[in-house]
Structures are given as structure tokens and as C-alpha cells.
Protein backbone atom coordinates (compact mmCIF):
# COMPACT_ATOMS: atom_id res chain seq x y z
CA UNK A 1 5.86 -144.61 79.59
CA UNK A 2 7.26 -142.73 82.46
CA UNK A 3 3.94 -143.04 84.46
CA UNK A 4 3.94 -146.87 84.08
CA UNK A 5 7.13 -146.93 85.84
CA UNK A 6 5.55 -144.24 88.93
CA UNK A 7 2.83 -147.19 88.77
CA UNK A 8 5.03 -149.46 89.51
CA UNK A 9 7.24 -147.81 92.06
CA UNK A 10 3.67 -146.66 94.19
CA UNK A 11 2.74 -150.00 94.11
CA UNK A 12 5.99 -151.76 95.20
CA UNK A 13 5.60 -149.36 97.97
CA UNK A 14 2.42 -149.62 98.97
CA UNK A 15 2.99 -153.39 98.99
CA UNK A 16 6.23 -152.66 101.37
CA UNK A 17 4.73 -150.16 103.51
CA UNK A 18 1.07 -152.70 103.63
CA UNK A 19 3.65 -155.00 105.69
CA UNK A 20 5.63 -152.37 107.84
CA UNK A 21 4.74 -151.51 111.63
CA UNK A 22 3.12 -148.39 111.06
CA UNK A 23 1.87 -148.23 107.89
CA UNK A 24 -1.14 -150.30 108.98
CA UNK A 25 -3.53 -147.17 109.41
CA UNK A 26 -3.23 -146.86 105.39
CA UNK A 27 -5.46 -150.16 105.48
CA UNK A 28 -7.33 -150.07 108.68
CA UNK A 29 -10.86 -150.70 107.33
CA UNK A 30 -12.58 -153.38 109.12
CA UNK A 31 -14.35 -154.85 107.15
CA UNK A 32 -11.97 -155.00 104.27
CA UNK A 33 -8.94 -157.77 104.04
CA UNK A 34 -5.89 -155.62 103.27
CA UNK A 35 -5.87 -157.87 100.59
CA UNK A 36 -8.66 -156.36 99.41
CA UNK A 37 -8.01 -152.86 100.34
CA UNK A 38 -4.77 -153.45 97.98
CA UNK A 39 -6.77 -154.55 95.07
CA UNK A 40 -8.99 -151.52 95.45
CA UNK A 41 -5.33 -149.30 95.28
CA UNK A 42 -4.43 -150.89 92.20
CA UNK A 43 -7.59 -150.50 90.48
CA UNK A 44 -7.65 -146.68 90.95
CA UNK A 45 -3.86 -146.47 90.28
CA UNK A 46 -3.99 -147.76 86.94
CA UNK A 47 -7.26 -146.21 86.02
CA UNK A 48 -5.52 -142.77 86.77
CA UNK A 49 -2.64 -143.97 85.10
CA UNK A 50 -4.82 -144.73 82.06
CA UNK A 51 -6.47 -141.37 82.40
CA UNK A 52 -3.23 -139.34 82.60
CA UNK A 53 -1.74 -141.39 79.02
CA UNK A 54 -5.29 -140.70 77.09
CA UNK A 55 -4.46 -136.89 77.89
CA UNK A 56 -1.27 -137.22 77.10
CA UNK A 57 -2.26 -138.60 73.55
CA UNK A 58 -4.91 -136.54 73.08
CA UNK A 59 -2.65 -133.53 73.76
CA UNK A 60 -0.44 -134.85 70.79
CA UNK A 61 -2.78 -135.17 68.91
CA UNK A 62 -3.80 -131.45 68.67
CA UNK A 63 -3.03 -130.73 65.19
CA UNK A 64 -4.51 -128.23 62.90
CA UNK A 65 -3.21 -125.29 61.04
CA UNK A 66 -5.16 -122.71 57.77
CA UNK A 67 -2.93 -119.87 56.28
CA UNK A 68 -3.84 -117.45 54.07
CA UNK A 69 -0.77 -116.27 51.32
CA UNK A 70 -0.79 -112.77 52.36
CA UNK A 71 -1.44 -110.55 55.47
CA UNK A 72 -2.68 -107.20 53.56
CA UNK A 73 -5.78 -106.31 52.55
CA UNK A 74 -4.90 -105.37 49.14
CA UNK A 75 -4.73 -107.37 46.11
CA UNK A 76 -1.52 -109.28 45.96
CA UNK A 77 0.22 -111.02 42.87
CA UNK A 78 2.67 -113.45 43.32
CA UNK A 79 4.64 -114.70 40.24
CA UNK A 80 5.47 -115.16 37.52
CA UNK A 81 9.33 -116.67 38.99
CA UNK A 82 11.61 -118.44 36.47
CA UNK A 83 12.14 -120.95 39.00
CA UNK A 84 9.59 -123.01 40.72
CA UNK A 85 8.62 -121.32 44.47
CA UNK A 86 7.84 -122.45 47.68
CA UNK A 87 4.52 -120.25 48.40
CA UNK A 88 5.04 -118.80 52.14
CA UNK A 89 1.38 -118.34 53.73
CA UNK A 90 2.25 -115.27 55.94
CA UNK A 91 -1.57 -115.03 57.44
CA UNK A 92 -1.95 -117.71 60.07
CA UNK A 93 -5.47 -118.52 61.58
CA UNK A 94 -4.71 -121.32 63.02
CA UNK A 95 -1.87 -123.45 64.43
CA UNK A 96 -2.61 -125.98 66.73
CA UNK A 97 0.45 -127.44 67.77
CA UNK A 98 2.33 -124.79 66.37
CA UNK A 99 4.27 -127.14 63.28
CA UNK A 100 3.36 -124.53 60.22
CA UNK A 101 6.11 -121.93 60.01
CA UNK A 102 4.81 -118.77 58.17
CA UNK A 103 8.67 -117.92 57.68
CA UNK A 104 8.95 -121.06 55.45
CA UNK A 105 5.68 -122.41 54.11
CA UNK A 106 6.06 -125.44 55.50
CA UNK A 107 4.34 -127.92 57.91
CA UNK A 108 6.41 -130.16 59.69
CA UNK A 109 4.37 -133.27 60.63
CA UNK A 110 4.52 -133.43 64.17
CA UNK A 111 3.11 -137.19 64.89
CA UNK A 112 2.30 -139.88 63.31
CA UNK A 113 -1.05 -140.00 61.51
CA UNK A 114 -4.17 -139.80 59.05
CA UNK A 115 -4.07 -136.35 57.92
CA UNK A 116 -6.13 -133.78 55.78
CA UNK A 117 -4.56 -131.27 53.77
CA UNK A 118 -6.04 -128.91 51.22
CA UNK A 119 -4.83 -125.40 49.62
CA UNK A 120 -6.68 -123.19 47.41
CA UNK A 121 -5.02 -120.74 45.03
CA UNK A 122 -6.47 -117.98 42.55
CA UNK A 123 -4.82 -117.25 39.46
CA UNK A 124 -2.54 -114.07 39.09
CA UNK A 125 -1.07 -111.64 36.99
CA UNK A 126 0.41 -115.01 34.38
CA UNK A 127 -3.14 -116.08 33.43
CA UNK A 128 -2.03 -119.52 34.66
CA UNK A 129 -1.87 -120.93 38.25
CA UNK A 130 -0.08 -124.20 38.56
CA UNK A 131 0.89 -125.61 41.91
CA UNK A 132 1.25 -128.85 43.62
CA UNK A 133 1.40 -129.77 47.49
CA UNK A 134 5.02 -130.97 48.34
CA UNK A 135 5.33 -134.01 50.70
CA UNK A 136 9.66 -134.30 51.23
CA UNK A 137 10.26 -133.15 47.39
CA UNK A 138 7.67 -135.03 46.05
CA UNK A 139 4.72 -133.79 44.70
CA UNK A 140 1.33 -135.40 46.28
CA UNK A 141 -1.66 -132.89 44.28
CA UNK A 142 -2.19 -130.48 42.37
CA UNK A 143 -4.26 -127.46 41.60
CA UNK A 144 -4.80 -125.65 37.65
CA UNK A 145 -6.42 -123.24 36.41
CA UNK A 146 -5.85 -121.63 32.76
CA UNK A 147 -9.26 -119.36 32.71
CA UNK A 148 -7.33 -115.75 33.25
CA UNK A 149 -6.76 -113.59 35.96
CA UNK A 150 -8.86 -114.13 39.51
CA UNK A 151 -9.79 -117.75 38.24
CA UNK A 152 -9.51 -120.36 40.98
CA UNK A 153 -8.60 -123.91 41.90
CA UNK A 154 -8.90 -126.06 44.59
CA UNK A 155 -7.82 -129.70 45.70
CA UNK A 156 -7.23 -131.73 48.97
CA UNK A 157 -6.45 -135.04 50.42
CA UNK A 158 -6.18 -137.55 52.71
CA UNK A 159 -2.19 -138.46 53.32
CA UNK A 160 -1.05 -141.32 56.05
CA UNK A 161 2.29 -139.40 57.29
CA UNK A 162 5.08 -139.94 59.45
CA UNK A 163 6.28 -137.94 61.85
CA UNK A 164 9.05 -135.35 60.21
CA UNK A 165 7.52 -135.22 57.07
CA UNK A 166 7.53 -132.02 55.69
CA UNK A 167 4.81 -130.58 53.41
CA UNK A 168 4.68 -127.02 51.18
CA UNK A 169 3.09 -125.75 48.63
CA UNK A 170 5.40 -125.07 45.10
CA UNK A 171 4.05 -122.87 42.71
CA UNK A 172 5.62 -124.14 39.20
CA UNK A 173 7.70 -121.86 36.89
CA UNK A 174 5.87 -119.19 34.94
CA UNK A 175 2.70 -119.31 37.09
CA UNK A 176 1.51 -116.57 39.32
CA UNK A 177 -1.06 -116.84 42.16
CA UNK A 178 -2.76 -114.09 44.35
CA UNK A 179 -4.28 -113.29 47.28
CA UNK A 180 -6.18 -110.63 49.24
CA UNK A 181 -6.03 -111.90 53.20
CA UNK A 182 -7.93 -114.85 52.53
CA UNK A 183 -8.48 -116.22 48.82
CA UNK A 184 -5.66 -118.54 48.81
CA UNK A 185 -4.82 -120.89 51.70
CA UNK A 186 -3.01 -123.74 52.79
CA UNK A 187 -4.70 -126.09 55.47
CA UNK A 188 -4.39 -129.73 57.25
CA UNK A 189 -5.86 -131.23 60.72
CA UNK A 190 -4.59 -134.65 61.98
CA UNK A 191 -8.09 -136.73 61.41
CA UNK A 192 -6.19 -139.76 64.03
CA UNK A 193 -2.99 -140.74 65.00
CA UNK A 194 -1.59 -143.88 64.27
């Protein structure tokens, strides 16, 4: 937005200046008009301008993050909790755009778009892993697995989501999950914005 109004300004300048005693030099092309030597201006004004928003976009647009749960190499058991638990993935691979907070366990959407998210989880100490992806409080997908100990489950979709929203992953009451640097993770990429 801000560019379209230095657009306008070097134009309404250059359209000034075209008509001042001693700007004429700008234009001095003989066998252009000025008329045409303006024209040419514009044309490589706005396609900069054009350029300079794309990149701008694009930069947005940047968004990826993966976490693991844990940071240690050793086996690590999370769970069972009374309550139900926002999982914090501490091991961060990835964070394009830096809006997944490792302190929280949660991605704050940071535009606009078609996104992918996925987690994986392996079943702890409880025998049961049961745990859902959290979009604002409400739960989107789940993963569960009842097979024992080191069993594993694994789900993912595609969410339209605004900018703010805020997604975690909650493991339910009773349920344990664990993790060994890289066995259970928590991952999204904007596909496009929108």
C-alpha cells in the first residue's frame, strides 16, 4: 500500500518536473515525444512497484514450523495428568516466520491462509495416547492409540485459518505420550495465502 502512494508521488513529479525549465534533460531523447518518454516511466514504475508487493507477499507468506516434544536424547514419558495438557514441543527444527513458541506449544497463525498441520505422538507410560489438535479451544483432529507402550498415531489436515488463530496440541486426561528427540512432533506450512 505504501508503495502505491511513492508511485504516485514519483509520478506527479515527474509529470511536474517533465514541464519545468530544467528538467528537460530527464527527457531529451530525440527521437522520443516526451509523451512517450513518460509512458515508458510509468511502465517501469509500476512494474517495479509490482515487483516490490510480490516480495512483499511472498515474504509473508514464509510459514513453516516441525517440533519435536523433547530436546534429550533419552526416552521421555509425558503423562499420565489428571487434567487435560497442552503438549509443549521444546525441539524446534523449523520456524519460518518464527509464530511457534516452544515456551507454549502453540502456533499463532500469522496470515491469512490454506494451511497444513499434522502431529504425531507415541504412546507412553498410560498404555493410551489420546490427543487432539486445538484450533482457539476447539478441537479440529485427533490421534489414538490403545496398543501399549511405544505404539503410535498419526493424523493431519488441511485448515483455512485466519490470522490470530491459535493452534496446540492437548493431550486428554489419563493419557501419556513420549518422545526421544524426534518420535513425536507437531508440524504446519502455509500451502497459500488467501
Amino acid at each position: 500500500m505504501v508503495s502505491r502512494w511513492v508511485l504516485v508521488l514519483v509520478l506527479v513529479f515527474a509529470a511536474v518536473g517533465a514541464q519545468s525549465p530544467g528538467f528537460s534533460g530527464f527527457f531529451d531523447n530525440p527521437e522520443k515525444t516526451e509523451e512517450e518518454d513518460m509512458t515508458v516511466l510509468m511502465q517501469r514504475l509500476m512494474a517495479r512497484v509490482d515487483k516490490l508487493e510480490r516480495e512483499e507477499e511472498r515474504a509473508k507468506a514464509q510459514v513453516a514450523f516441525s517440533a519435536a516434544l523433547v530436546d534429550v536424547e533419552q526416552w521421555t514419558h509425558q503423562g499420565p495428568f489428571d487434567a487435560e495438557t497442552t503438549l509443549q514441543f521444546k525441539k524446534v527444527t523449523t520456524n519460518i516466520g518464527s509464530a511457534y513458541d516452544n515456551n507454549t506449544g502453540v502456533f499463532t497463525v500469522p496470515v491469512k491462509g490454506l494451511y497444513y498441520i499434522h502431529f504425531t505422538g507415541c504412546v507412553g507410560e498410560s498404555g493410551s495416547l489420546n490427543a487432539a489438535l486445538m484450533k482457539n479451544g476447539m478441537n479440529m483432529f485427533a490421534i489414538y492409540d490403545t496398543r501399549g507402550v511405544h505404539g503410535s498415531a498419526s493424523n493431519g489436515m488441511a485448515l483455512v485459518l485466519e490470522a490470530g488463530d491459535r493452534l496446540s496440541v492437548t493431550l486428554w486426561a489419563q493419557q501419556s505420550i513420549f518422545d526421544q528427540t524426534r518420535l513425536s512432533t507437531f508440524s504446519g506450512f502455509l500451502v497459500f495465502p488467501m
